[in-house]
Protein backbone atom coordinates (compact mmCIF):
# COMPACT_ATOMS: atom_id res chain seq x y z
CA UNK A 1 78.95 174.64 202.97
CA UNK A 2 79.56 172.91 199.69
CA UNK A 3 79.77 169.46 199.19
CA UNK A 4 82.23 167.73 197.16
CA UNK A 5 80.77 165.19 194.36
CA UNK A 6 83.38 162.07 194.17
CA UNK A 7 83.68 160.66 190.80
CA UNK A 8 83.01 157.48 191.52
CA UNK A 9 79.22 156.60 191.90
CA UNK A 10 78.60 154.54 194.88
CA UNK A 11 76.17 151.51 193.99
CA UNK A 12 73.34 152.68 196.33
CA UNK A 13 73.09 156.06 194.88
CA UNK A 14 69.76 157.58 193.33
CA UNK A 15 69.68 158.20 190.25
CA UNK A 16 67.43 160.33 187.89
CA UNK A 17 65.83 160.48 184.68
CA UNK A 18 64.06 162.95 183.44
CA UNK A 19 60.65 161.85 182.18
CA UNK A 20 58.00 163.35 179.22
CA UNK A 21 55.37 162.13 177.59
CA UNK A 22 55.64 161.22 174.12
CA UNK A 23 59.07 160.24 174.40
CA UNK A 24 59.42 158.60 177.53
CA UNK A 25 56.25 157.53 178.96
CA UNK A 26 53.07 156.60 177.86
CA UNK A 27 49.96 157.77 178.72
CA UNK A 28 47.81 155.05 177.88
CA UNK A 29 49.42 152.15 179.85
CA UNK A 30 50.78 154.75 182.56
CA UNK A 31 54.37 153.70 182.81
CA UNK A 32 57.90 154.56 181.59
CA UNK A 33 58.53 153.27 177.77
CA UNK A 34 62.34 151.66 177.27
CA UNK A 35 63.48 154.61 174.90
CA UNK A 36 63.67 156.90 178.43
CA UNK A 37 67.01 154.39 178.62
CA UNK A 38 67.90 154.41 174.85
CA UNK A 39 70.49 156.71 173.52
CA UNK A 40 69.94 159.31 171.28
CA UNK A 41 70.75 158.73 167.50
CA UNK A 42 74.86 159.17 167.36
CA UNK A 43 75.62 159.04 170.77
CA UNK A 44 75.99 155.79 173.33
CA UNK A 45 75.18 158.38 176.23
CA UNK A 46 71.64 158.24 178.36
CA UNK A 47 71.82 161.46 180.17
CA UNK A 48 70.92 161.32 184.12
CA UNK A 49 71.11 163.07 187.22
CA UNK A 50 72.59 161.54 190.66
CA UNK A 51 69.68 162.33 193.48
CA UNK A 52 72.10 162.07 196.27
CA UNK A 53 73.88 165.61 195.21
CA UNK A 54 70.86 167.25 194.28
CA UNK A 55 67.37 167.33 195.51
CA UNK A 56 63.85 166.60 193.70
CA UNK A 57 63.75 170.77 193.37
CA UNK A 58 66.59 171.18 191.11
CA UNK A 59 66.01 167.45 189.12
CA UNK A 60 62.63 169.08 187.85
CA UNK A 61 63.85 172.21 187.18
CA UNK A 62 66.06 171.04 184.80
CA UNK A 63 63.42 167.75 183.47
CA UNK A 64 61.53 171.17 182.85
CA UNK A 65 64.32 172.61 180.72
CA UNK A 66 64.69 170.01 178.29
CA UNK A 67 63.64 170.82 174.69
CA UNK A 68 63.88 167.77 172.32
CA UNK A 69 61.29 166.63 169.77
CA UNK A 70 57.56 166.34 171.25
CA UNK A 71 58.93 166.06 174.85
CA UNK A 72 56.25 167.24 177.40
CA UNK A 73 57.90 166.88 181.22
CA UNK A 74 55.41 164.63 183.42
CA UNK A 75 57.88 163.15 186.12
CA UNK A 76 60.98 162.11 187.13
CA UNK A 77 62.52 158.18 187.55
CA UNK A 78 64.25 156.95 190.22
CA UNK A 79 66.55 154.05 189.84
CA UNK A 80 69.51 152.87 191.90
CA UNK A 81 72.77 152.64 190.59
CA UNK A 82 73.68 149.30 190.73
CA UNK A 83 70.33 148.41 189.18
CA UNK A 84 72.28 150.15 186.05
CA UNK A 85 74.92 148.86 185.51
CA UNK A 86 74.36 145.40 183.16
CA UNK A 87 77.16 143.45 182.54
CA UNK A 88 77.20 139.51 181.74
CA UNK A 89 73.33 140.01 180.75
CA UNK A 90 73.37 137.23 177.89
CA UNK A 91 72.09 139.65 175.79
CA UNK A 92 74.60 139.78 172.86
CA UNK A 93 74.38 142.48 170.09
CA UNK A 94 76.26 140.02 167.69
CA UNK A 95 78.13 136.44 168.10
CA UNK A 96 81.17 138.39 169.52
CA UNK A 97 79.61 141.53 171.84
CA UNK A 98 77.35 141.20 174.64
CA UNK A 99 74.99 143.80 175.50
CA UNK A 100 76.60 146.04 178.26
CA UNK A 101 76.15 149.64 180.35
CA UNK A 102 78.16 151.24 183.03
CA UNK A 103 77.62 154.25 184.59
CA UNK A 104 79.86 157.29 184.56
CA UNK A 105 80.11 160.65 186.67
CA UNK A 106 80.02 163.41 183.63
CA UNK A 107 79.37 166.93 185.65
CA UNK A 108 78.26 169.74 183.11
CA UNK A 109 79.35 173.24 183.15
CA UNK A 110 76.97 176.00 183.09
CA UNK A 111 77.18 175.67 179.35
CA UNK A 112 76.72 171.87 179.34
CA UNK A 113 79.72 171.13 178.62
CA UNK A 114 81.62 167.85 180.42
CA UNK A 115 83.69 169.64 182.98
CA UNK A 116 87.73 168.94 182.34
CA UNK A 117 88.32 169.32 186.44
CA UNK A 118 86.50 166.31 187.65
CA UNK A 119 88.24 166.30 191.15
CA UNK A 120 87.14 169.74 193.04
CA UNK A 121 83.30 169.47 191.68
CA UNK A 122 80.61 170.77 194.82
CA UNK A 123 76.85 170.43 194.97
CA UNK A 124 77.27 174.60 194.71
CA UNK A 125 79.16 174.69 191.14
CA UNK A 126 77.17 176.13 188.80
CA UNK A 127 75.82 174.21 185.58
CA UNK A 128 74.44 170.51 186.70
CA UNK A 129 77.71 169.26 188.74
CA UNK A 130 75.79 166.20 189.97
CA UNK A 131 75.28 164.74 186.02
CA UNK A 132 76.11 161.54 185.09
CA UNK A 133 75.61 159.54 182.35
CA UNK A 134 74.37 155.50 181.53
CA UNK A 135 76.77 154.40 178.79
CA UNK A 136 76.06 151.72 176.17
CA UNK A 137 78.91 149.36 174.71
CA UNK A 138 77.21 150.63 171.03
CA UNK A 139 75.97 153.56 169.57
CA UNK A 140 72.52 153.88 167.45
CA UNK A 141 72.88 155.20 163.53
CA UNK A 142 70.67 157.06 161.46
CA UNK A 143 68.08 154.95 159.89
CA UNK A 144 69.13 151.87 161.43
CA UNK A 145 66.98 149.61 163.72
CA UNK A 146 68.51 148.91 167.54
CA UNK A 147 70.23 145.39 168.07
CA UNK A 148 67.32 143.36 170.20
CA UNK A 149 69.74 142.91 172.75
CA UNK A 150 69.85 146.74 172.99
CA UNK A 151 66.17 147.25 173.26
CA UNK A 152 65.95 144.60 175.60
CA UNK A 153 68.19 146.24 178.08
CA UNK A 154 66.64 149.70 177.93
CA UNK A 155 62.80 147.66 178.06
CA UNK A 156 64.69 146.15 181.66
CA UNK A 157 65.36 149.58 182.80
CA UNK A 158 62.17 151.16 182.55
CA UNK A 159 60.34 148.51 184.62
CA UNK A 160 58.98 148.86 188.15
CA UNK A 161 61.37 147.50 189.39
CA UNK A 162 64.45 148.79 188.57
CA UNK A 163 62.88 152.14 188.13
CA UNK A 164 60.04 153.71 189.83
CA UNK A 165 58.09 156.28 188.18
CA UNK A 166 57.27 159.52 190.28
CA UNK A 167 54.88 161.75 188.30
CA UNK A 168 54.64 164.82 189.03
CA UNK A 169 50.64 165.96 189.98
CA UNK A 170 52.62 170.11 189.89
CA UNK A 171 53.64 170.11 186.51
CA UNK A 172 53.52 174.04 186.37
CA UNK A 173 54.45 174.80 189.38
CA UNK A 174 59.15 175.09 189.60
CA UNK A 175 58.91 173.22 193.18
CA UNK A 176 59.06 169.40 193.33
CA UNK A 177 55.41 168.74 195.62
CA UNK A 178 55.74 165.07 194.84
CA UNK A 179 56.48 162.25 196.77
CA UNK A 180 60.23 162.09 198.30
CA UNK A 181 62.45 159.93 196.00
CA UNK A 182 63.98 158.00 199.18
């Protein structure tokens, strides 16, 4: 029976990132790099995946998916919602913004599209209905350098804690072998 994905994230959900090496995680000092929780040049959008409406199986099937740049899929991240969510950091991007994130509920469409119908999304609709997205207060440009206050907050993210790191010793293989993401 399908399940119906509310909207609003609770603040002890699980949340995923999708991990690869190059991009996201380094080999050589065996952890999660902050720009896994930067966004990508012209958009203020850090693309995730909420655990509790999916399972490990389909969260590597689509890590697996992803084509971008030299990204080479090694894991999956596990980090709990309210972990982030960073408001009131003291982090300030210039003398009048502070540094902030919030979390939204953006289910895709089999095309990847942001669904239009938010309210009748199940754990059954095709496309990646359990999406959601980390959004920052300020969006990175073409040949410019992040705001420290930016990189600080995605450097926050991608430490044990918040985020564990669950590699993935299977990478061939489409089922998820790993360790549960409880």
């Amino acid at each position: 029976m399908p399940i119906k994905i509310p909207q609003e994230i609770g603040e002890d959900e699980r949340i995923v990132r999708c991990i690869g090496h190059e991009i996201y995680f380094s080999k050589s000092k065996k952890r999660i790099i902050s720009p896994a929780f930067m966004p990508p040049k012209g958009s203020n959008e850090v693309s995730l995946l909420r655990l509790d409406y999916s399972d490990e199986h389909k969260c590597k099937a689509h890590a697996k998916s992803i084509k971008k740049g030299n990204y080479t899929y090694c894991g999956l991240s596990k980090t709990i919602a309210n972990e982030l969510v960073l408001t009131n950091t003291g982090f300030m991007i210039d003398e009048e913004t502070p540094a902030e994130t919030a979390l939204l509920a953006t289910p895709l469409d089999e095309e990847f599209n942001v669904r239009l119908d938010k309210e009748n999304v199940t754990d059954e609709d095709p496309g990646l209905p359990y999406h959601a997205d980390l959004v920052y207060n300020w969006t990175p440009e073409e040949g410019k350098t992040a705001p420290t206050a930016i990189k600080r907050l995605a450097k926050k993210l991608a430490k044990n804690p918040p985020t564990e790191y669950f590699p993935d010793k299977d990478v061939e293989i489409d089922e998820w072998t790993g360790s549960p993401m409880k």
